[in-house]
Protein backbone atom coordinates (compact mmCIF):
# COMPACT_ATOMS: atom_id res chain seq x y z
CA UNK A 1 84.28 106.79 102.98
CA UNK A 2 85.42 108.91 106.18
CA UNK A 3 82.21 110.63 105.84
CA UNK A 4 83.06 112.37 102.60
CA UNK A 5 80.67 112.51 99.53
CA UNK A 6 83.26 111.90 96.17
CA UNK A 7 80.48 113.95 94.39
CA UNK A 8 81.52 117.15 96.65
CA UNK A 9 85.27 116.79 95.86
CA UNK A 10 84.86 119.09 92.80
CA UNK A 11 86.79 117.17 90.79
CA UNK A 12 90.42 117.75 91.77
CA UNK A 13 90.63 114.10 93.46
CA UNK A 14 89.16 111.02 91.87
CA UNK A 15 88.87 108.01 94.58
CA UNK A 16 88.85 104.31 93.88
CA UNK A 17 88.71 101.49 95.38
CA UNK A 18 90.59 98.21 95.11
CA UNK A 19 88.33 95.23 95.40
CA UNK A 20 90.18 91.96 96.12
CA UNK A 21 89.06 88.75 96.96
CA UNK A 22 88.10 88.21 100.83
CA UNK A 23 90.51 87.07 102.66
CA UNK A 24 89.61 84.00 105.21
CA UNK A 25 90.66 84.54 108.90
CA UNK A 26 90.60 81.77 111.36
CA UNK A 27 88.66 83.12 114.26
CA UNK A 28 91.45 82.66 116.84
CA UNK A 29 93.24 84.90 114.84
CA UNK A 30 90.72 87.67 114.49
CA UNK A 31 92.74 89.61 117.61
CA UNK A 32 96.28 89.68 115.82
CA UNK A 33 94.54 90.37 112.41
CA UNK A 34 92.18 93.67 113.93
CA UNK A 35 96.06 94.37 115.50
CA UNK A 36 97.98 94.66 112.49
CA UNK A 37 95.41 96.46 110.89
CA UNK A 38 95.26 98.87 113.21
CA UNK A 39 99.00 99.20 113.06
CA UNK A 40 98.88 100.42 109.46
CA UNK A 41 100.05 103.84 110.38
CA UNK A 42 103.04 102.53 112.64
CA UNK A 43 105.56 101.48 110.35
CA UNK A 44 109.31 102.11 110.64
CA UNK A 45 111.02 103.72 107.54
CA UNK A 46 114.43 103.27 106.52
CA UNK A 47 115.61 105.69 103.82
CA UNK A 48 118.96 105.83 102.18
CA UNK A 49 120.96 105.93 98.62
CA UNK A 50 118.28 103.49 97.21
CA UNK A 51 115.18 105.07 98.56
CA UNK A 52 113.15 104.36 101.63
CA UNK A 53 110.99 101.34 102.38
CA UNK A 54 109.07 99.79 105.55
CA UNK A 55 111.70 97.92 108.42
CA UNK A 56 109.20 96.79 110.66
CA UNK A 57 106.09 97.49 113.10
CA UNK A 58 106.73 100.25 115.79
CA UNK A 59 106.80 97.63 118.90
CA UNK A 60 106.30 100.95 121.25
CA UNK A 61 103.08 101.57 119.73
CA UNK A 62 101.47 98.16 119.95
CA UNK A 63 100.55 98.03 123.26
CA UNK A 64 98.62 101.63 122.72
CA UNK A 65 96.65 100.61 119.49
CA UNK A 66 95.62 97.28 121.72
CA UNK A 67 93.99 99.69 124.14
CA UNK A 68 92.56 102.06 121.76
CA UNK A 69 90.95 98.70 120.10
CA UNK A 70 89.46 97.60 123.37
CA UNK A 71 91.49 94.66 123.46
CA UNK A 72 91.91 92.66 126.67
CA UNK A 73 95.55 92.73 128.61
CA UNK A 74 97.20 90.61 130.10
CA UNK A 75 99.03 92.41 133.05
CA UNK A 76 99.03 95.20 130.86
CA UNK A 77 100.58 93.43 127.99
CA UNK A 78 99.58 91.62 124.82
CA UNK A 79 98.63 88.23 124.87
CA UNK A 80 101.55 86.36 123.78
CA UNK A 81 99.10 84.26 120.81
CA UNK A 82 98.13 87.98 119.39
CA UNK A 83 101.28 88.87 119.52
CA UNK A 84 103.16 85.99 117.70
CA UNK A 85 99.99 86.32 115.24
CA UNK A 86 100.98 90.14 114.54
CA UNK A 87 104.67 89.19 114.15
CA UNK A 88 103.59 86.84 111.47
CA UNK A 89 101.91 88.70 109.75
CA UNK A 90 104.75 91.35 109.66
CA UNK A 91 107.13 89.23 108.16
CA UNK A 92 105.06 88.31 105.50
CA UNK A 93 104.23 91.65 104.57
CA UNK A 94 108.02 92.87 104.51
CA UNK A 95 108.91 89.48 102.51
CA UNK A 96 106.42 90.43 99.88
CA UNK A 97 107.49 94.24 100.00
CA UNK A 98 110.98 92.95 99.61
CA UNK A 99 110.00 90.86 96.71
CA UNK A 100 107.90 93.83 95.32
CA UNK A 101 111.05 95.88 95.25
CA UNK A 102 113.47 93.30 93.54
């Protein structure tokens, strides 16, 4: 994992793994899906009197991880299907964060 042997780490760090069932992914969605899971870093936080959580994608960043992924443009912008796809998926994740923190 990132090219580091867990037999080297002496110790101080134990690493696991979570194995979960695959997950299916229609093919015309395998752009938005390789999108959002790029995104993982680029997450808005919100933090106040009862703690900080996840608001939303960074929408300035999208259009960056695209390119760094190789993914084709349109006039320089995401293909409107990807990007519905990604938006989808970003509700759903804050809906079950939401109902994670209730």
């Amino acid at each position: 994992m990132l090219g580091i042997d867990p037999t080297k780490l002496g110790g101080r760090r134990q690493l696991r793994t979570i194995e979960t069932d695959p997950v299916p992914i229609w093919p015309d969605m395998a752009d938005g899906w390789a999108l959002f899971l790029a995104m993982g870093t680029q997450w808005n936080w919100v933090a106040g009197g009862f703690g900080a959580f996840q608001s939303g994608l960074k929408y300035e960043a999208v259009e960056v991880v695209a390119r760094s992924l190789g993914m084709k443009l349109d006039d320089g912008r995401i293909p409107v299907p990807v990007f519905l796809d990604l938006r989808t998926l970003e509700a759903e994740t804050l809906r079950c964060w939401s109902a994670r923190r209730k």
